[in-house]
Protein backbone atom coordinates (compact mmCIF):
# COMPACT_ATOMS: atom_id res chain seq x y z
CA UNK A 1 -18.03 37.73 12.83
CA UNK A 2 -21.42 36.62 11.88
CA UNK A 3 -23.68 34.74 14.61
CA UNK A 4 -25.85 32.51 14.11
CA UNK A 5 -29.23 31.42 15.64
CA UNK A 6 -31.02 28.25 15.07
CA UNK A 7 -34.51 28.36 16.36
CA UNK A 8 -36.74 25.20 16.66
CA UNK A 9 -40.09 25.69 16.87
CA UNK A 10 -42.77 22.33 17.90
CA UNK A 11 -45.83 22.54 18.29
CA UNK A 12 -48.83 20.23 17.56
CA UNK A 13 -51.39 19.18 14.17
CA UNK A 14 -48.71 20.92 11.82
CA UNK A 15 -48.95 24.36 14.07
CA UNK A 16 -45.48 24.89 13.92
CA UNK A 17 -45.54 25.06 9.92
CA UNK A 18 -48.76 27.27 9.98
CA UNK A 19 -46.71 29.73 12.22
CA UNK A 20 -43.90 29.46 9.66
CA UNK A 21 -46.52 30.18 6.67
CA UNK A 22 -47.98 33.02 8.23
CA UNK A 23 -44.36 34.65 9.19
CA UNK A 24 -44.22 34.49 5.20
CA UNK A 25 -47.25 35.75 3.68
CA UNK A 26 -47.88 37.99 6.48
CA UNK A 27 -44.60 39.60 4.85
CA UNK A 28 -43.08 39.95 8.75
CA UNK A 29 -40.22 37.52 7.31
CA UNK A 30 -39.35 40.07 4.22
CA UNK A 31 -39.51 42.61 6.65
CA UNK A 32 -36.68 40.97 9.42
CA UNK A 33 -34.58 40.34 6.41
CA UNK A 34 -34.72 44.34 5.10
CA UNK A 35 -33.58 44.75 9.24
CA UNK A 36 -29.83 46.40 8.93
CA UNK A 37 -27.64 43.46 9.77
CA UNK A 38 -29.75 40.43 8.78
CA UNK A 39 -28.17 38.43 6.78
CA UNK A 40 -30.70 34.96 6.88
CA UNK A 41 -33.81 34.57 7.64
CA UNK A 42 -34.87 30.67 6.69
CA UNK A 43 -37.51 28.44 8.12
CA UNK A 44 -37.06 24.30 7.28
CA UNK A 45 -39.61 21.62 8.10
CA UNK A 46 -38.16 18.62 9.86
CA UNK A 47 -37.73 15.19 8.20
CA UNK A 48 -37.79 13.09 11.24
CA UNK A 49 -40.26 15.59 13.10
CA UNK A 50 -43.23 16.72 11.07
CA UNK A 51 -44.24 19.35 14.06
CA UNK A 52 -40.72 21.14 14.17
CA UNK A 53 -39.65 23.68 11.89
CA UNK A 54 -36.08 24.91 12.15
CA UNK A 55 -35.60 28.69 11.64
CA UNK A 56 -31.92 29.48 10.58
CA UNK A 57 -31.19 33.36 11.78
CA UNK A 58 -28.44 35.19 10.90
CA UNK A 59 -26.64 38.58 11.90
CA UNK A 60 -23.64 40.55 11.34
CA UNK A 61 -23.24 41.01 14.93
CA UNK A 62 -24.31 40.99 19.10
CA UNK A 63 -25.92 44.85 17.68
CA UNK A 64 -27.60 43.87 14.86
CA UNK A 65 -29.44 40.96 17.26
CA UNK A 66 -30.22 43.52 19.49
CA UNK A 67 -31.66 45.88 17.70
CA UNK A 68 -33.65 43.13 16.38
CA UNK A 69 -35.04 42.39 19.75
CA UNK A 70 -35.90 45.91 20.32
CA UNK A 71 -37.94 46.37 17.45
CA UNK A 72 -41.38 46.13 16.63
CA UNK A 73 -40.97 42.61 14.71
CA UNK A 74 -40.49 40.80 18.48
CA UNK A 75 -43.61 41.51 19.27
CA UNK A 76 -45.10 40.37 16.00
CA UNK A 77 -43.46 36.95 16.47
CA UNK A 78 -43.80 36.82 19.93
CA UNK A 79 -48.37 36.98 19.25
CA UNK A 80 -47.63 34.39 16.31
CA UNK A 81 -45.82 32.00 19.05
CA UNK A 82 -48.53 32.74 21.32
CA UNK A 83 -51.38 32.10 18.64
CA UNK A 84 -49.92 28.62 17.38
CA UNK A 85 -48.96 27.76 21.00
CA UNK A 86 -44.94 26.96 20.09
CA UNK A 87 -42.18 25.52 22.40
CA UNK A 88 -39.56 26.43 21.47
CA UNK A 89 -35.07 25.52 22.06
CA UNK A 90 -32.48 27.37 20.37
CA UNK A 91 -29.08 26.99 19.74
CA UNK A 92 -26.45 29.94 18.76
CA UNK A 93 -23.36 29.70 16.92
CA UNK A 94 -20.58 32.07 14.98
CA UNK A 95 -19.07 31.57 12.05
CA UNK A 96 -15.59 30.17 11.55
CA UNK A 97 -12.78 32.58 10.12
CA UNK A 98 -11.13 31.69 7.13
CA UNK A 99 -8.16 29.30 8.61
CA UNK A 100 -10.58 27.44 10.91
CA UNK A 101 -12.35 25.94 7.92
CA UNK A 102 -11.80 22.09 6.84
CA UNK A 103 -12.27 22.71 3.17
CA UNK A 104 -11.75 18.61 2.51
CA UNK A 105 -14.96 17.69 3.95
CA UNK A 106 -17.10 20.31 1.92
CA UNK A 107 -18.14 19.37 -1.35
CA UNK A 108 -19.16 22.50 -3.16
């Protein structure tokens, strides 16, 4: 069953996108989605918030999150928080199974 992680990040003058950017072209984003188990790795920029940027995360399971944290790319993200000076609240999730879904509010 697939959990997954929604990460806000706020900071302040448009930091919070700049971190976002950088994740990007820095290529650390291409790399966390290559990680075995990843299966989304998506940043968004708020409508109602211009300084919060959502980051929808994604992973087959509790071992592909932890392996995650115990690689090399936490500590990448962790000097890019520190660098754009990011707050940050997070909210975690799994996915419904087949026979939980409500198919007749979900236009597709």
């Amino acid at each position: 069953m697939a959990i997954i992680v929604n990460l806000r990040y706020t900071g302040k003058d448009g930091s919070a996108l700049r971190f976002a950017e950088e994740m990007i072209t820095s290529g650390t984003v291409d790399k966390i989605r290559a990680e075995k188990g990843n299966l989304r790795y998506e940043y968004y920029r708020s409508v109602e918030d211009p300084e919060t940027v959502l980051l929808i995360d994604s992973w087959e399971d509790q071992e592909a999150i932890d392996r995650h944290h115990a690689s090399e790319m936490m500590n990448t993200i962790a000097i890019l928080r520190e660098k754009y000076d990011l707050h940050m609240k997070v909210e975690r999730f799994t996915e419904l199974k087949e026979n939980q879904k409500d198919d007749r509010y979900i236009r597709k």
